[in-house]
Protein backbone atom coordinates (compact mmCIF):
# COMPACT_ATOMS: atom_id res chain seq x y z
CA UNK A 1 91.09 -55.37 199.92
CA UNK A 2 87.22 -55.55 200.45
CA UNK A 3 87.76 -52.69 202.69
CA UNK A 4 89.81 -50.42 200.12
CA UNK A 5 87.06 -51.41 197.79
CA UNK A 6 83.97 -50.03 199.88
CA UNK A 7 86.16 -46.91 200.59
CA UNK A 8 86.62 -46.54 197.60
CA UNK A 9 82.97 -46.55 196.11
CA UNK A 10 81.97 -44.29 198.90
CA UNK A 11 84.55 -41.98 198.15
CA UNK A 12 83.23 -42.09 194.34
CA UNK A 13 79.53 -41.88 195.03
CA UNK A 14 80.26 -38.96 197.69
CA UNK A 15 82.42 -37.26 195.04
CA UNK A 16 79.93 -37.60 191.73
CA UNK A 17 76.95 -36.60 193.88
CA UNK A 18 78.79 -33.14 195.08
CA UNK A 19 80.06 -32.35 191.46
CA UNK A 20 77.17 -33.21 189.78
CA UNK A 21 75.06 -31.25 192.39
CA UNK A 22 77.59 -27.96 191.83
CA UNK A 23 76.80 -28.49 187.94
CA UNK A 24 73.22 -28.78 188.13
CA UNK A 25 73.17 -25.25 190.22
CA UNK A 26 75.74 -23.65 188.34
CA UNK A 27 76.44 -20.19 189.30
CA UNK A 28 78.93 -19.40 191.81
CA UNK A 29 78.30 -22.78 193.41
CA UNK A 30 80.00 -24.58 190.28
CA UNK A 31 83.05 -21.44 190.30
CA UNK A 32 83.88 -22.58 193.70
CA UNK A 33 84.01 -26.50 192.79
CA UNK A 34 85.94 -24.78 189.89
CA UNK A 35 88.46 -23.36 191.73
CA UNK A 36 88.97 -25.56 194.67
CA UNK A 37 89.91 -28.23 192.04
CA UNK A 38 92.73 -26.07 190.51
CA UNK A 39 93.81 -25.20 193.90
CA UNK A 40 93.97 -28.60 195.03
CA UNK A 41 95.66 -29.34 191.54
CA UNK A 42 98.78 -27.15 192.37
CA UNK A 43 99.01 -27.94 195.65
CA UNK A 44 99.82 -31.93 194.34
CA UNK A 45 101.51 -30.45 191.68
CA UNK A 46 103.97 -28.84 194.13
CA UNK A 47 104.66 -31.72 196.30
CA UNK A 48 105.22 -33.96 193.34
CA UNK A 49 107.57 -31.80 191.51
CA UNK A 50 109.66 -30.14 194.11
CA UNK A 51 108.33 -27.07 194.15
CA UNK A 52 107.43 -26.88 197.31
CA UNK A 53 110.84 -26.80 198.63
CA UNK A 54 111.55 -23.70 197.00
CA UNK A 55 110.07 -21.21 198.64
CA UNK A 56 110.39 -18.38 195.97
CA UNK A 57 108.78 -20.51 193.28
CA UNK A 58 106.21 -21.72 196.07
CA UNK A 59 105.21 -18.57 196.89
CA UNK A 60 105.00 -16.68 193.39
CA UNK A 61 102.69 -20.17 192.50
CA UNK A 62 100.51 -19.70 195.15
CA UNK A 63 100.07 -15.80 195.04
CA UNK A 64 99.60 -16.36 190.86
CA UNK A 65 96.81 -19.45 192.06
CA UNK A 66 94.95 -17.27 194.42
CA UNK A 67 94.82 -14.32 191.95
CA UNK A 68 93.54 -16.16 189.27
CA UNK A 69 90.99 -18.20 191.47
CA UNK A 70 89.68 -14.93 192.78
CA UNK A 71 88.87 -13.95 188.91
CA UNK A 72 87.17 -16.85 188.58
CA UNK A 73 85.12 -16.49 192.00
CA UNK A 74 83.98 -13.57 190.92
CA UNK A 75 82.98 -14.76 186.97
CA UNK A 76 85.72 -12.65 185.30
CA UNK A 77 86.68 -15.16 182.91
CA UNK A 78 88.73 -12.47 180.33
CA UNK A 79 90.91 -11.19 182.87
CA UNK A 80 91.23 -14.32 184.27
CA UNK A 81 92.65 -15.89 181.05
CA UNK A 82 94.95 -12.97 181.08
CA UNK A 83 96.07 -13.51 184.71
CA UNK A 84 96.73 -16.79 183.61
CA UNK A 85 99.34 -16.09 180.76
CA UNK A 86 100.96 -13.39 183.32
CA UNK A 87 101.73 -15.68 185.88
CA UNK A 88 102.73 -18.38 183.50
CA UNK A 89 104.94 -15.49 182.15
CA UNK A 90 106.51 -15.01 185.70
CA UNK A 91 107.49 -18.55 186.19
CA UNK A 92 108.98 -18.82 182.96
CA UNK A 93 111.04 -15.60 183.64
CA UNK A 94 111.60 -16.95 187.13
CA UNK A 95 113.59 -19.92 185.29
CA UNK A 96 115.73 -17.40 183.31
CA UNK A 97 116.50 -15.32 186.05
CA UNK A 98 116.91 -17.99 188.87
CA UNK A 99 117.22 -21.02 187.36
CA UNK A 100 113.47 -22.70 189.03
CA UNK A 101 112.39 -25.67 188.13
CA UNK A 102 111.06 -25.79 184.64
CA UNK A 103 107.94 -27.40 186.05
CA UNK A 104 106.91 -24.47 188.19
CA UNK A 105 104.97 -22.79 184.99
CA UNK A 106 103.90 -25.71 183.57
CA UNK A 107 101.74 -26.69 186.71
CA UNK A 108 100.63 -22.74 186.73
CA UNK A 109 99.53 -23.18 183.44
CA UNK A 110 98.05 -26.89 184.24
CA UNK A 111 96.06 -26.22 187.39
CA UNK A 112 95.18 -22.23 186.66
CA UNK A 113 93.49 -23.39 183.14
CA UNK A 114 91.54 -26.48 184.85
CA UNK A 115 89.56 -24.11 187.40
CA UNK A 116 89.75 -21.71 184.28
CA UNK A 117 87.88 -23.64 181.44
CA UNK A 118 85.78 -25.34 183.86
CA UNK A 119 83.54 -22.27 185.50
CA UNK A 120 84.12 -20.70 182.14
CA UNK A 121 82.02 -23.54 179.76
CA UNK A 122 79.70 -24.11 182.76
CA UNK A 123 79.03 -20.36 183.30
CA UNK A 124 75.44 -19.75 184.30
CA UNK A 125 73.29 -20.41 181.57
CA UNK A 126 71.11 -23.68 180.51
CA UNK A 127 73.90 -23.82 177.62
CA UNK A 128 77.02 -23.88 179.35
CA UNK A 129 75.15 -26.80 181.88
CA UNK A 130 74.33 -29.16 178.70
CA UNK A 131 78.56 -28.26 177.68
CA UNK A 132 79.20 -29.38 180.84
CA UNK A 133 77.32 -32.85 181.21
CA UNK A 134 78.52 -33.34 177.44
CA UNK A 135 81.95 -33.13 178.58
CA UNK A 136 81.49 -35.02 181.86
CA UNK A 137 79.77 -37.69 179.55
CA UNK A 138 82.59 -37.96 176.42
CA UNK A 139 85.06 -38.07 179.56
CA UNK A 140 83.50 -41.14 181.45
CA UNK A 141 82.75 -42.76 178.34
CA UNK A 142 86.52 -42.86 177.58
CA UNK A 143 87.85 -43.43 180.38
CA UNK A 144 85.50 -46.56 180.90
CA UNK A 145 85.42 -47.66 177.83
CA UNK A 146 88.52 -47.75 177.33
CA UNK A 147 89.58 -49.69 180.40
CA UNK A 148 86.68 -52.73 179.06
CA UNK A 149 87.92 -52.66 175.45
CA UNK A 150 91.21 -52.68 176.09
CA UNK A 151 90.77 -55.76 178.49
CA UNK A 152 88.78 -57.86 176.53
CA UNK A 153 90.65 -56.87 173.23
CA UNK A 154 94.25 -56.20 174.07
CA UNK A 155 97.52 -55.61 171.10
CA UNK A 156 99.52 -52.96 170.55
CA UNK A 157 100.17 -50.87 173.69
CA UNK A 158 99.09 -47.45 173.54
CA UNK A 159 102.61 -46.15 175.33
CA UNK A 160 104.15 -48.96 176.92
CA UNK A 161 107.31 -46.94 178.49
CA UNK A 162 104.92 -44.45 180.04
CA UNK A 163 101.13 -46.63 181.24
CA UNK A 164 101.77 -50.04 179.79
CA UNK A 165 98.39 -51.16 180.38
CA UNK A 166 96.84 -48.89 178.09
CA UNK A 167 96.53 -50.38 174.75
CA UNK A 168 95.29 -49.36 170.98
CA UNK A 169 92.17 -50.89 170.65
CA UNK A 170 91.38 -49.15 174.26
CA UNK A 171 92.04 -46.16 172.81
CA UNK A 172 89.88 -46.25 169.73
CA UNK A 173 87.10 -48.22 172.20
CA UNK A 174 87.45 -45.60 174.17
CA UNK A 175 87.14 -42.62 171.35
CA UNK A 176 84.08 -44.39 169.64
CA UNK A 177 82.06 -44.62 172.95
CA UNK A 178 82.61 -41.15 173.62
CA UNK A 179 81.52 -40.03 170.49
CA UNK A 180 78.10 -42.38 170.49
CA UNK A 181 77.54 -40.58 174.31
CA UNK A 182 78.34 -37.58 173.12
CA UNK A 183 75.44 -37.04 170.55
CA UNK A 184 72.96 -39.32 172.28
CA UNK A 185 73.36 -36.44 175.17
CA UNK A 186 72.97 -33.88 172.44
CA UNK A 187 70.27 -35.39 170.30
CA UNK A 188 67.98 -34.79 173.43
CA UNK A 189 69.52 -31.72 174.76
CA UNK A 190 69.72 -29.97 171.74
CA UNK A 191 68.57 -31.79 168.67
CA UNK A 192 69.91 -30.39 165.63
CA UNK A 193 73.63 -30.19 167.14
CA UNK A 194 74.24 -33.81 166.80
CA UNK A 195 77.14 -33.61 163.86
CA UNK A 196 79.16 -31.17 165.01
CA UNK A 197 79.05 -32.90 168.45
CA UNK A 198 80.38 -35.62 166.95
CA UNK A 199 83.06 -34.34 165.96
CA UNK A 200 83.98 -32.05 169.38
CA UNK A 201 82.95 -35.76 171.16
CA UNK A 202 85.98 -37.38 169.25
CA UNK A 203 88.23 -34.56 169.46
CA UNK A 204 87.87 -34.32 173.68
CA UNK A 205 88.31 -37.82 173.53
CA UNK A 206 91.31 -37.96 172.24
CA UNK A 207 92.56 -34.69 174.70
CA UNK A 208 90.46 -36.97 177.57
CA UNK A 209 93.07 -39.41 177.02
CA UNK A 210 96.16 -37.43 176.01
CA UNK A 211 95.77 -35.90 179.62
CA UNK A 212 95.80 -39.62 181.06
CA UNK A 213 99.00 -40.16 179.72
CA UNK A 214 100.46 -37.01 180.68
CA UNK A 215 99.63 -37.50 184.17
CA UNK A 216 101.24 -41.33 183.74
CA UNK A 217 104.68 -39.65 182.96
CA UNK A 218 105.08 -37.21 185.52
CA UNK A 219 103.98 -39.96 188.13
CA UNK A 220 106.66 -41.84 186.76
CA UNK A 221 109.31 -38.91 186.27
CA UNK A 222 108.85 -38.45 190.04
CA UNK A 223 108.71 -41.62 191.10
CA UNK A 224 104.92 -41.25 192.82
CA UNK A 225 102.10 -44.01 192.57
CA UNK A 226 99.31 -41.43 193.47
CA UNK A 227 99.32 -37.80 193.12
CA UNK A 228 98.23 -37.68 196.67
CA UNK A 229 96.00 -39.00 199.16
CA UNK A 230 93.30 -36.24 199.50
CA UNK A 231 90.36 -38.78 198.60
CA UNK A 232 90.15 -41.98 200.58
CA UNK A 233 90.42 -45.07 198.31
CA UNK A 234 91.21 -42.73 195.07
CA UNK A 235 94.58 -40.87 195.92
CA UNK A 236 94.60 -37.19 194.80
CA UNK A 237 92.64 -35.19 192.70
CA UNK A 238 94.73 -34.73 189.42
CA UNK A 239 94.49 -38.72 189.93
CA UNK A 240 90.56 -38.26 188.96
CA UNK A 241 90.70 -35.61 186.58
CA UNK A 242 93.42 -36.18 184.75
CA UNK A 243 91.54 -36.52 181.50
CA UNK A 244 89.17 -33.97 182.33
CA UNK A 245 91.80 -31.35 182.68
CA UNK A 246 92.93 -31.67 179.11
CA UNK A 247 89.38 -32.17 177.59
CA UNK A 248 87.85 -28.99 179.65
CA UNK A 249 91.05 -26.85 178.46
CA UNK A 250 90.49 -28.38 175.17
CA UNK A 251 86.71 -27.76 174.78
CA UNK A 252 87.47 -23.91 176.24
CA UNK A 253 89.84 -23.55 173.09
CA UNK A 254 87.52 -25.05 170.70
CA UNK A 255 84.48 -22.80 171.91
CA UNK A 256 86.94 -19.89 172.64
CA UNK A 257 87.00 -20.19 169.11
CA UNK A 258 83.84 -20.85 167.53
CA UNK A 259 82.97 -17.74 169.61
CA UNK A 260 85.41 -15.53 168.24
CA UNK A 261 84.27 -16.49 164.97
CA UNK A 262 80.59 -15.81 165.47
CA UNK A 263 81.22 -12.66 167.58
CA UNK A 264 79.86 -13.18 170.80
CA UNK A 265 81.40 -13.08 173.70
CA UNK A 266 82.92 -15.46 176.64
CA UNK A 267 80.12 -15.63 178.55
CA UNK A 268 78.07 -17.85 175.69
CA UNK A 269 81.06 -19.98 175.45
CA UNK A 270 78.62 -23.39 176.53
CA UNK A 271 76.20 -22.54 173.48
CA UNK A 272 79.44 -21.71 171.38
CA UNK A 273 80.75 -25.55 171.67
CA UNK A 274 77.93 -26.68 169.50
CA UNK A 275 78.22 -23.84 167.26
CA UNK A 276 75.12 -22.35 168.24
């Protein structure tokens, strides 16, 4: 156990320092963390699911992956978005026509959008790096947060039939924390932002969390304790990022649209998130 336990805070220390380095530099250095997570994403999303086995499906997921991680390489993030509905589009068709696995667009979809909305809101301005340690910081927050509150407060489970140890007052713990780390990040990045942080805080939060659970259930479905064992002492990667996946998506949407509204384009989509 002591073992596991130093591998495991290696692991995590080795892991934070290359991420956070990738965001601090931005640029393609951050596209390529980008993409190698929603790379490694499908691949565990494959082997869990079955998809693997079919080599059709396996081979239409990886040719869709690669095409939309090459648009993200290169900081097309439009067409990119677009590549991703297409391919999305083929596996659903693909499930019509040859009766694949249902899960085979949903994991296009799930790991296509994480390298997606994460080069996207870091992009390669000062704006997009403060959207990205906001997001990093509302995610942590919940996540540990959660796991203290929940332990020293307990009640109602949050969903006992899919991660029984996750409990209501967790949740909100969890939620509240995010928000306060949320604008104390913004009140010194960019004071004057604070409120409608706030709100986006609580809002990613809440997606931070929903993405959790959704991991929980397909680990279940399939009968897997880990998604894989990439990282020493951690498992697999959608194992780490679980809630990150669904707040990044979720904080691409929610600037996707702040920007449409203000008219500017995808590139701003960092400064966007706080409605600048």
């Amino acid at each position: 156990m002591q073992r596991e336990l130093k591998l495991r805070i290696v692991s995590g220390v080795i892991l934070a320092a290359i991420v956070l380095a990738a965001t601090w530099y931005g640029g393609l250095a951050f596209r390529i963390l980008a993409v190698v997570i929603g790379l490694l994403i499908y691949y565990e999303w494959s082997k869990m699911t079955g998809i693997a086995r079919d080599w059709v499906a396996n081979a239409v997921g990886w040719i869709g992956e690669a095409a939309i991680a090459f648009l993200v390489l290169v900081g097309n993030f439009e067409f990119a978005a677009g590549m991703l509905a297409g391919v999305t589009a083929v596996g659903i068709a693909l499930i019509i026509l040859q009766g694949t696995s249902r899960w085979l667009p949903v994991g296009l979809f799930y790991a296509g959008a994480t390298g997606l909305a994460l080069a996207a809101i870091r992009s390669d301005d000062r704006a997009g790096l403060y959207a990205m340690l906001f997001v990093f910081a509302v995610v942590w927050a919940t996540d540990i947060l959660a796991y203290f509150v929940g332990r020293a407060l307990g009640g109602p489970k949050l969903a006992p039939s899919i991660s029984p140890g996750k409990t209501w007052s967790g949740a909100i713990g969890g939620a509240v924390s995010a928000v306060v780390a949320g604008v104390v990040l913004v009140h010194f990045l960019l004071p004057g932002a604070e409120i409608i942080a706030a709100g986006v805080a609580f809002v990613l939060s809440v997606c931070s969390q929903s993405g959790d659970l959704f991991e929980s259930f397909i680990k279940r479905k399939f009968g897997v304790k880990d998604s894989s064992r990439l990282i020493p002492g951690h498992g697999g990667v959608m194992d780490r990022v679980d809630g990150l996946i669904f707040a990044c998506f979720s904080a691409f949407l929610l600037a996707g649209l702040f920007s449409l509204i203000k008219g500017a384009g995808m590139t701003s989509l960092g400064a966007a998130l706080f409605g600048l």
